[in-house]
N, C-alpha and C. Protein backbone atom coordinates (compact mmCIF):
# COMPACT_ATOMS: atom_id res chain seq x y z
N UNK A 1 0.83 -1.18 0.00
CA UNK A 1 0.00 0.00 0.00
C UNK A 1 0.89 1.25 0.00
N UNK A 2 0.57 2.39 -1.00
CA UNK A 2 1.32 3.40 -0.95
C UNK A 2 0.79 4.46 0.09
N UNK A 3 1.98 4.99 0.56
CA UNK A 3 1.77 6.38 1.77
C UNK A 3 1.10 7.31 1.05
N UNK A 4 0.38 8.11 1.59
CA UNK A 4 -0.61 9.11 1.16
C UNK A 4 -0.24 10.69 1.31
N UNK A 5 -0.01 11.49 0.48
CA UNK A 5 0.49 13.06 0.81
C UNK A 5 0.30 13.24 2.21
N UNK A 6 -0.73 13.39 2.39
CA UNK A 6 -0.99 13.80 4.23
C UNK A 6 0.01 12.64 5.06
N UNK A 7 0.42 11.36 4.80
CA UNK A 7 1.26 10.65 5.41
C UNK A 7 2.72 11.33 5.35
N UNK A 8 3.10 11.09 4.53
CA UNK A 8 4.66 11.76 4.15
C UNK A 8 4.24 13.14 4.92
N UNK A 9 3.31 13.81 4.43
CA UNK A 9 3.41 15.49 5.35
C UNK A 9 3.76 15.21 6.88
N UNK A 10 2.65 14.54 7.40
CA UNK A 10 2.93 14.16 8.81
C UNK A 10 4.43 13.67 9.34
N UNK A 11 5.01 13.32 8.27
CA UNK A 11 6.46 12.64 8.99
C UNK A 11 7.73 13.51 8.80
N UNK A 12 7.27 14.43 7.49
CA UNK A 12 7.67 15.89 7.50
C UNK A 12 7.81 16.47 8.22
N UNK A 13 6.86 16.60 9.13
CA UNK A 13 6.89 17.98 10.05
C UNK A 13 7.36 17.10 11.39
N UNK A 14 6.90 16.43 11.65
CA UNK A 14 7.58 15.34 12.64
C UNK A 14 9.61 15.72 12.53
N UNK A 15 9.71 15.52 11.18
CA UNK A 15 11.06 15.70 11.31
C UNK A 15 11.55 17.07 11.49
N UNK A 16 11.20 17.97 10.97
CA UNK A 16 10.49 19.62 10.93
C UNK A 16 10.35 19.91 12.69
N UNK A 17 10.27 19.34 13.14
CA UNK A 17 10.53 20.11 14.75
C UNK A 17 11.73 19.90 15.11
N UNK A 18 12.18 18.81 14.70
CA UNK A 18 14.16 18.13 15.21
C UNK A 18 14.74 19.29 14.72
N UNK A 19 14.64 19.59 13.21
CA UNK A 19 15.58 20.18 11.99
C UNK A 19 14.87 20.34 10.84
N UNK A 20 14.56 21.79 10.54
CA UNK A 20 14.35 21.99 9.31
C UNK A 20 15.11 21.82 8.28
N UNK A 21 16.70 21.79 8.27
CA UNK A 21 17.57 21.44 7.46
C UNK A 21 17.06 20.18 7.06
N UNK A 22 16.79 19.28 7.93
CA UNK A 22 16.55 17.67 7.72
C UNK A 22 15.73 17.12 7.12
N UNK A 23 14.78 18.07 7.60
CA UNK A 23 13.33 17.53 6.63
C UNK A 23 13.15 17.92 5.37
N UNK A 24 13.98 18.96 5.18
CA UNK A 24 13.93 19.79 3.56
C UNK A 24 14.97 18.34 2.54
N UNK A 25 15.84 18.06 3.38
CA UNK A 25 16.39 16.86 2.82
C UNK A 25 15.61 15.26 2.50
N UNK A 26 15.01 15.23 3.56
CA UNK A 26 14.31 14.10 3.75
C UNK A 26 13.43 14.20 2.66
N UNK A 27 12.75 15.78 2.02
CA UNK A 27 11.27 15.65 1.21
C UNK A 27 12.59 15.49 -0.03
N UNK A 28 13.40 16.13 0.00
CA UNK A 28 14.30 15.67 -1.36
C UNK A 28 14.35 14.17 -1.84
N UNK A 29 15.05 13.23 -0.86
CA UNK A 29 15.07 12.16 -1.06
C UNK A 29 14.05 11.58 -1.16
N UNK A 30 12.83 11.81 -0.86
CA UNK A 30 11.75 10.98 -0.63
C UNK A 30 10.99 11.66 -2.38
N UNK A 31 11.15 12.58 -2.70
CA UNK A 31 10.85 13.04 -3.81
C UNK A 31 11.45 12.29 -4.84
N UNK A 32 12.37 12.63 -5.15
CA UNK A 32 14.05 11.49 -5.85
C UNK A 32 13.17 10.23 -5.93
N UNK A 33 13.04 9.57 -4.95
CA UNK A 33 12.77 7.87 -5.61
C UNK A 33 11.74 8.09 -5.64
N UNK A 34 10.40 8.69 -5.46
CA UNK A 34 9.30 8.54 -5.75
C UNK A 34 9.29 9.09 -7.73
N UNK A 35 9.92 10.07 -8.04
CA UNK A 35 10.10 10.23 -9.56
C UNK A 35 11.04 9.13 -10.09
N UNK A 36 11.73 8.29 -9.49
CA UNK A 36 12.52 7.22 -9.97
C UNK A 36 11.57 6.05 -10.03
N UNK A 37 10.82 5.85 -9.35
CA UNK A 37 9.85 4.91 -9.35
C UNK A 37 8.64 4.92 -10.76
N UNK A 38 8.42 6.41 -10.59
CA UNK A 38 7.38 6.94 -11.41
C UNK A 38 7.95 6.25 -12.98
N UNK A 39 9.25 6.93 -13.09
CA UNK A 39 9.95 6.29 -14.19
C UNK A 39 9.97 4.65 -14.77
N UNK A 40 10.18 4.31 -13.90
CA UNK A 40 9.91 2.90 -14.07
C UNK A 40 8.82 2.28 -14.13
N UNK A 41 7.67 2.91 -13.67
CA UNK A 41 6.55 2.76 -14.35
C UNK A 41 6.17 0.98 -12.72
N UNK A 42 6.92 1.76 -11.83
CA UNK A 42 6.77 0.96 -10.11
C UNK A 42 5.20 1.66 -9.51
N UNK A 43 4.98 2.70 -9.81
CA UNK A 43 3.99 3.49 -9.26
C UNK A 43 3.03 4.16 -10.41
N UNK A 44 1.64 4.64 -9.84
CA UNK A 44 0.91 5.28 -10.87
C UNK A 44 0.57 6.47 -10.35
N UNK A 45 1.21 7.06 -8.98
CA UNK A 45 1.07 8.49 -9.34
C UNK A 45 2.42 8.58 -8.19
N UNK A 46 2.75 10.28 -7.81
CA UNK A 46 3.50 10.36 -7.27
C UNK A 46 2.94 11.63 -5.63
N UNK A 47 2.92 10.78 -4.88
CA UNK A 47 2.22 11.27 -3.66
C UNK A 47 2.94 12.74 -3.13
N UNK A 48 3.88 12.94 -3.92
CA UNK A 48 4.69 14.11 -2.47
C UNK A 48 4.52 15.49 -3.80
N UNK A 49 3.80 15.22 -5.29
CA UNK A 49 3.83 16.53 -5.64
C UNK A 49 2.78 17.40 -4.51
N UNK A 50 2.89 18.13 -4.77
CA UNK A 50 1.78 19.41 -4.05
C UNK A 50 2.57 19.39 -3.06
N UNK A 51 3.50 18.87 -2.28
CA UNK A 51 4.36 19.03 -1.13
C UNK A 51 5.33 20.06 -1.31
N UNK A 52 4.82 21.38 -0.56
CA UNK A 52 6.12 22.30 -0.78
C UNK A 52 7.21 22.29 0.02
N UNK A 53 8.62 22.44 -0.54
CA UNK A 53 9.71 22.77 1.01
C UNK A 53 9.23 24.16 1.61
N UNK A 54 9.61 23.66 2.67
CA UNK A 54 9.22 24.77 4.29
C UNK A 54 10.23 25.53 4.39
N UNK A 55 11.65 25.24 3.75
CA UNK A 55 13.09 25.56 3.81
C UNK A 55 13.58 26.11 2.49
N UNK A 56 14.09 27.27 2.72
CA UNK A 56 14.46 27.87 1.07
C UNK A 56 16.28 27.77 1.37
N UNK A 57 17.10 26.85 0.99
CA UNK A 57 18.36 26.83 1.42
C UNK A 57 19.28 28.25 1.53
N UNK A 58 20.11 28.65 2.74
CA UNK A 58 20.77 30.38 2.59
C UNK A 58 22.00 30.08 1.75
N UNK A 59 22.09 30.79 0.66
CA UNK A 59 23.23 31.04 0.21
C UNK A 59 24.68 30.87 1.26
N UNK A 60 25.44 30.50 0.97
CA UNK A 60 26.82 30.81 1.35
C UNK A 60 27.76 31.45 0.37
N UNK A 61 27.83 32.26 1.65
CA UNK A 61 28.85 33.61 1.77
C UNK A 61 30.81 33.32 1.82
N UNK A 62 30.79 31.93 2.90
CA UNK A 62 31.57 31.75 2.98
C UNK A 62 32.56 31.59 1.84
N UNK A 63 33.99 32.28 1.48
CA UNK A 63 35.19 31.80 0.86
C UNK A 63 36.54 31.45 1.97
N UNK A 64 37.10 30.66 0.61
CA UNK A 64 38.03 29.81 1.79
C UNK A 64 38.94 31.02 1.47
N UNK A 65 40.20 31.66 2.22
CA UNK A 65 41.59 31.99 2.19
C UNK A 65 42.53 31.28 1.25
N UNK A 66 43.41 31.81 0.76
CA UNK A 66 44.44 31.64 -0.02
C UNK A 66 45.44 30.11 1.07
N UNK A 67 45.33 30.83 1.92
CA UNK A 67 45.94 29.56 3.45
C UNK A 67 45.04 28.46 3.66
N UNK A 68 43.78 28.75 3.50
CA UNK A 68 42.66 27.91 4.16
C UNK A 68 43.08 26.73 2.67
N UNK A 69 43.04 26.97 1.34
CA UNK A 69 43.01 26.42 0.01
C UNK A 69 44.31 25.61 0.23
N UNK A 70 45.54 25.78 0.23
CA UNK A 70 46.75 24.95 0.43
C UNK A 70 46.71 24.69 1.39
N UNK A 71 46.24 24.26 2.82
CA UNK A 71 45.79 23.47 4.07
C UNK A 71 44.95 22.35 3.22
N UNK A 72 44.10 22.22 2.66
CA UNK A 72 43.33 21.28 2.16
C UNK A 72 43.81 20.94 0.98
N UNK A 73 44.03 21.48 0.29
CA UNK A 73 45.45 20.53 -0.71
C UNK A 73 45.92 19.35 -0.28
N UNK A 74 46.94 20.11 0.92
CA UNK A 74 47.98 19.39 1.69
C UNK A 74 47.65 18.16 2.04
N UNK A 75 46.41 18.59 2.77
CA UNK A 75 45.43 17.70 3.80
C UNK A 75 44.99 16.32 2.96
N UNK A 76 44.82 16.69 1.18
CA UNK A 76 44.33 15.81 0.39
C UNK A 76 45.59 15.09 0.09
N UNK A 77 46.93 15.53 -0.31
CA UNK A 77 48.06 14.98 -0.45
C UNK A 77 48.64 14.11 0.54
N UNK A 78 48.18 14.29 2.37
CA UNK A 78 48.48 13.43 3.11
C UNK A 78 47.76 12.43 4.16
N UNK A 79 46.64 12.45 3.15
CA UNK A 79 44.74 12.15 4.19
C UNK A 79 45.57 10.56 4.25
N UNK A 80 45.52 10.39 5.04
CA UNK A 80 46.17 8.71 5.52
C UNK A 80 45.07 8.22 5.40
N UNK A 81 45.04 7.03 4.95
CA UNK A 81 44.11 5.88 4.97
C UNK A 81 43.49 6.66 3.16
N UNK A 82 44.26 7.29 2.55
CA UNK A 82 43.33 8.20 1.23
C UNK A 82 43.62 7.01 0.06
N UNK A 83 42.49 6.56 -0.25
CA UNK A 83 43.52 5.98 -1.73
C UNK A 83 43.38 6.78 -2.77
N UNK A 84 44.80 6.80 -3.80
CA UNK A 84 45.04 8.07 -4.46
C UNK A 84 43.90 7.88 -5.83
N UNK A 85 42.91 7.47 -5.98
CA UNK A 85 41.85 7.32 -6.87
C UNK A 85 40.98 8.79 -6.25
N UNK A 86 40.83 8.85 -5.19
CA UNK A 86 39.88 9.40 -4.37
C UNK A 86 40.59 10.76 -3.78
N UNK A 87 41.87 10.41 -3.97
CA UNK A 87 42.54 12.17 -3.84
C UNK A 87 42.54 12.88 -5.22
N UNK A 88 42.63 12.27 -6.36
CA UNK A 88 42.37 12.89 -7.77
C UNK A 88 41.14 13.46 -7.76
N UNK A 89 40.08 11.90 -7.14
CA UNK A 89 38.59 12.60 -7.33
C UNK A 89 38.70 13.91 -6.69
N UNK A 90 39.13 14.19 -5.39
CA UNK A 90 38.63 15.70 -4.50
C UNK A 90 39.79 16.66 -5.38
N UNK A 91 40.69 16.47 -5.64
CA UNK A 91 41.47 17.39 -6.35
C UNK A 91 40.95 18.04 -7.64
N UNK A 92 40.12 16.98 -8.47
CA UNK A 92 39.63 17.32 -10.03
C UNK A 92 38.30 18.18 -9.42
N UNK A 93 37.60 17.81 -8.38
CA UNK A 93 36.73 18.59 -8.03
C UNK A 93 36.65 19.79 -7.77
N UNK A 94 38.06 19.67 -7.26
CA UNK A 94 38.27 21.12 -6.52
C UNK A 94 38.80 22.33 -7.95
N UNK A 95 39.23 21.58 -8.77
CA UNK A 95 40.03 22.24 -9.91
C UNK A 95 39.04 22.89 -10.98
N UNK A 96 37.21 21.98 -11.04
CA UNK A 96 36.65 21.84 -12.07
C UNK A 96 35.35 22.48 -11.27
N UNK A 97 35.10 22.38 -10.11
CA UNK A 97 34.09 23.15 -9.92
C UNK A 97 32.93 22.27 -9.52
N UNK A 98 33.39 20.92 -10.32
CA UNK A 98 32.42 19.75 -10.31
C UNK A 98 31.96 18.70 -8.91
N UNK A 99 30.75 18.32 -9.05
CA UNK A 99 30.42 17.27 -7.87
C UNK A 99 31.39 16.51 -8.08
N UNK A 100 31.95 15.91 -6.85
CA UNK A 100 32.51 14.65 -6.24
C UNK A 100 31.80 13.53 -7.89
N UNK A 101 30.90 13.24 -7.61
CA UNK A 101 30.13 12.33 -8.02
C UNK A 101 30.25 12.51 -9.85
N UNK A 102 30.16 13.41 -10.18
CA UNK A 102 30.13 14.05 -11.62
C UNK A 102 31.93 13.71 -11.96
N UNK A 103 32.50 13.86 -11.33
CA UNK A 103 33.97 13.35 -11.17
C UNK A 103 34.34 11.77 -11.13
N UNK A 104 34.19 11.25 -10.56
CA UNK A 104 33.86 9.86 -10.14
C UNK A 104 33.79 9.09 -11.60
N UNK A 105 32.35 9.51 -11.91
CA UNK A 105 31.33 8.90 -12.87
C UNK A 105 32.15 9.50 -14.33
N UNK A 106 33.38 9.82 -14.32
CA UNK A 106 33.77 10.39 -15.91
C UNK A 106 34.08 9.41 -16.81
N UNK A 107 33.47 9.91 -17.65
CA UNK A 107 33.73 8.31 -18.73
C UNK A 107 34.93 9.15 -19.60
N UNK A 108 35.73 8.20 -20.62
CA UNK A 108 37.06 8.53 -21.50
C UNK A 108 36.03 9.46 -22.91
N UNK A 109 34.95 9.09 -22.96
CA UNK A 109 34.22 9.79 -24.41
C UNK A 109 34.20 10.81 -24.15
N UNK A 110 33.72 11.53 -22.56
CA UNK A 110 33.70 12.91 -22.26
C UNK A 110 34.89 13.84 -22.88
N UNK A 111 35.91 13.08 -22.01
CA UNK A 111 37.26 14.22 -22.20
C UNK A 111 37.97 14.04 -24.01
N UNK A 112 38.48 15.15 -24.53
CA UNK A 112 38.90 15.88 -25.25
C UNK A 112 40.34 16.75 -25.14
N UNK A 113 41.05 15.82 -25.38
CA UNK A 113 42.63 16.39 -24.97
C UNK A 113 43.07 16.79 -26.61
N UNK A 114 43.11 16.52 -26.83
CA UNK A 114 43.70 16.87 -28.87
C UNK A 114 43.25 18.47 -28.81
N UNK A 115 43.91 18.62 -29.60
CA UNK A 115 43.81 20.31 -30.01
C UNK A 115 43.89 21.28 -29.04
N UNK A 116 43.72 22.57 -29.58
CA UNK A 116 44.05 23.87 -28.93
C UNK A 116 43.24 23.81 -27.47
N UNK A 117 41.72 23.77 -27.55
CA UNK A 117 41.33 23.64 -26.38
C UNK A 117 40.85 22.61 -26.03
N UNK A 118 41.60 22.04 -24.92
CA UNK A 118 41.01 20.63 -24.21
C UNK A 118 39.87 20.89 -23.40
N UNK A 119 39.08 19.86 -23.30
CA UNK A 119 37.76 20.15 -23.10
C UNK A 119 36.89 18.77 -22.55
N UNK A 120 35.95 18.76 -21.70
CA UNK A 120 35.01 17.68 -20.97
C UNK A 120 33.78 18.24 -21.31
N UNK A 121 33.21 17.60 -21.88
CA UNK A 121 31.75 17.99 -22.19
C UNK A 121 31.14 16.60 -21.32
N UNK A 122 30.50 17.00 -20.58
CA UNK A 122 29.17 15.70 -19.25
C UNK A 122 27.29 16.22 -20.24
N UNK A 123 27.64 15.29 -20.87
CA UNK A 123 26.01 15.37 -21.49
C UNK A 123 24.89 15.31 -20.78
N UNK A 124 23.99 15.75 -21.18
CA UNK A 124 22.55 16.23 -20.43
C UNK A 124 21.10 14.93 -20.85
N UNK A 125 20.65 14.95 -19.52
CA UNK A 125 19.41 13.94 -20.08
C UNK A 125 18.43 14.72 -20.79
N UNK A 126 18.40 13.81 -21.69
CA UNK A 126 17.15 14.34 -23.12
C UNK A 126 16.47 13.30 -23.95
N UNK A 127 14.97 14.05 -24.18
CA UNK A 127 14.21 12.51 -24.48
C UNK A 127 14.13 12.69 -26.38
N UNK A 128 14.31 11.62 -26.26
CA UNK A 128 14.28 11.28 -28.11
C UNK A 128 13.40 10.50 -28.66
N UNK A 129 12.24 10.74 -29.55
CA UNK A 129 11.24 9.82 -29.89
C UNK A 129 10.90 9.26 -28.63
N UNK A 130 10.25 9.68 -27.99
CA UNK A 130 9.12 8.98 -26.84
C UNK A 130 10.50 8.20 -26.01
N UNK A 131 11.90 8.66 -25.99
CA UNK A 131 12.32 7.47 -25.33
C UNK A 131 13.51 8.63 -24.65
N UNK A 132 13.66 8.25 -23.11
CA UNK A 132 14.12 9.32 -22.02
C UNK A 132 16.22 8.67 -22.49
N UNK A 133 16.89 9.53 -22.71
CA UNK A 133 18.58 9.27 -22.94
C UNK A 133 19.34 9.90 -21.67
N UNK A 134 19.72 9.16 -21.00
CA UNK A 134 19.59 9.36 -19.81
C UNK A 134 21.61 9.85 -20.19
N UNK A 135 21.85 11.16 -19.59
CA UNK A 135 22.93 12.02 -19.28
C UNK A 135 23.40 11.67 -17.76
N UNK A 136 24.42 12.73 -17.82
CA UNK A 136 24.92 12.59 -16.46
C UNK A 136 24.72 14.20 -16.00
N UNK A 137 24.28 15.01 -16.07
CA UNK A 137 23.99 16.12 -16.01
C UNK A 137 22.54 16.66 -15.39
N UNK A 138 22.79 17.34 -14.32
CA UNK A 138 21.39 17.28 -13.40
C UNK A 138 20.52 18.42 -13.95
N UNK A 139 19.18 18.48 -14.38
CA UNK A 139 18.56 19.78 -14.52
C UNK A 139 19.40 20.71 -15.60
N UNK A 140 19.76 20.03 -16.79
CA UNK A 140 20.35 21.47 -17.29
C UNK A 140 19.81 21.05 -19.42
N UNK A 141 19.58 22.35 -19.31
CA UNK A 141 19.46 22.42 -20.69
C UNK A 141 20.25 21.82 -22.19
N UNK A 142 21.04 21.87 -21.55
CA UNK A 142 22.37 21.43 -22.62
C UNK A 142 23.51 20.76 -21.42
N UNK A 143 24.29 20.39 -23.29
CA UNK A 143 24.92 20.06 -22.04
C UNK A 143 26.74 20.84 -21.65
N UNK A 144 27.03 19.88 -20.51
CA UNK A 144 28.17 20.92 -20.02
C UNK A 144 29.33 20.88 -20.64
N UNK A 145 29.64 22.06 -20.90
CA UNK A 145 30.98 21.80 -21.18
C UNK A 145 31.78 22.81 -20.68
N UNK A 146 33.08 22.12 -20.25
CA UNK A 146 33.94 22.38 -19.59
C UNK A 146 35.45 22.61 -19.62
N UNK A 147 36.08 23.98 -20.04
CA UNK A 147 37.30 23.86 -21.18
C UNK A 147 38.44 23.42 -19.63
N UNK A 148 39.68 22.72 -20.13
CA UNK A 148 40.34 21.95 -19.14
C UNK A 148 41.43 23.17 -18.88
N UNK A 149 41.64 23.16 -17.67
CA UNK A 149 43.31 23.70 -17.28
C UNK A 149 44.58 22.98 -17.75
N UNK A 150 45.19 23.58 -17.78
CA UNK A 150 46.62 22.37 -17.68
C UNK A 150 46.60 21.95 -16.48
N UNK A 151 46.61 22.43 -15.54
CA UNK A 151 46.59 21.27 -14.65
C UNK A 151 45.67 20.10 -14.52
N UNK A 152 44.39 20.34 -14.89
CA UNK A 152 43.57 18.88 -15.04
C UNK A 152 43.64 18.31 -16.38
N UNK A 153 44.28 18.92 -17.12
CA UNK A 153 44.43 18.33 -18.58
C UNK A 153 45.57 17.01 -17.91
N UNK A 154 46.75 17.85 -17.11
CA UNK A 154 48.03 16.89 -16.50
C UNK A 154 47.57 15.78 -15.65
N UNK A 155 46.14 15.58 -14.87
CA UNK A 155 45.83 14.80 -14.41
C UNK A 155 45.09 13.69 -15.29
N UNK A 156 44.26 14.26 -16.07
CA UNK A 156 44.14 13.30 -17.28
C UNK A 156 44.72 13.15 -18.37
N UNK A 157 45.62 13.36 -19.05
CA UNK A 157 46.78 13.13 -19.53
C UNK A 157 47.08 11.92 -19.20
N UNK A 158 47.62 12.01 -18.18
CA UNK A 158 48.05 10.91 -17.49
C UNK A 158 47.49 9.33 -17.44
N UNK A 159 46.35 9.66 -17.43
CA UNK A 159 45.16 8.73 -17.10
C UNK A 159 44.72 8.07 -18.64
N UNK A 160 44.48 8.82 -19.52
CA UNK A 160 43.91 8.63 -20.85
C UNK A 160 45.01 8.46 -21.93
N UNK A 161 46.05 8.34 -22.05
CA UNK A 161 47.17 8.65 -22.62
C UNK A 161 47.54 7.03 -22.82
């Protein structure tokens, strides 16, 4: 039996007295697989539309220091227990702007090392003839592209070469 809007609301606000941070997360995730479900054609409707967030997330203000930036470098160059797959990942992240995860997930078709400007293009989901082409790119019109530094060109270089 599926939960009913007023169910999920109720456990909302339930969580909504602990932490509004939490529950704005919680309707995320609970949103997420209920449209993943929808997709798959698991469910025939999706209970949490009409559910608004209570929480409008605050911008951050915060920037790191020129000191604060090479402390976490460092920190990535000597994270004990780091395996160096996973110090590239936080390093390319940090270099590209990109999710952890969007990093991770890079396939060799993306990147573009030949010629003047090297370049990562992460394609966008888009539906073709009645049929959904599923990207790696969240919410975006097109898709991304991303011209490389030398320094992340030198990290994949390395890698793709």
């Amino acid at each position: 039996m599926e939960p009913t809007g007023d169910q999920i609301a109720d456990v909302l606000e339930r969580i909504e007295r602990r932490s509004r941070h939490s529950a704005h997360r919680a309707r995320c995730a609970i949103g997420s697989t209920y449209r993943w479900a929808l997709r798959r054609s698991k469910l025939r409707r999706n209970p949490v539309v009409g559910l608004v967030f209570t929480v409008r997330p605050i911008p951050r203000e915060r920037v790191l220091s020129d000191d604060e930036w090479q402390k976490l470098w460092q920190g990535i160059d000597t994270g004990s227990g780091m395996a160096e797959p996973m110090r590239i990942i936080l390093k390319l992240a940090i270099l590209t702007g990109l999710r952890e995860s969007e990093v991770a997930g890079c396939r060799t078709s993306e990147i573009q090392l030949d010629g003047p400007l090297p370049r990562w293009t992460i394609t966008r989901t888009v539906s073709r003839a009645g049929q959904r082409v599923e990207g790696r790119m969240k919410r975006k019109r097109r898709d991304h592209v991303l011209p490389l530094t030398p320094q992340v060109v030198g990290y994949f270089g390395a890698r793709f070469s």
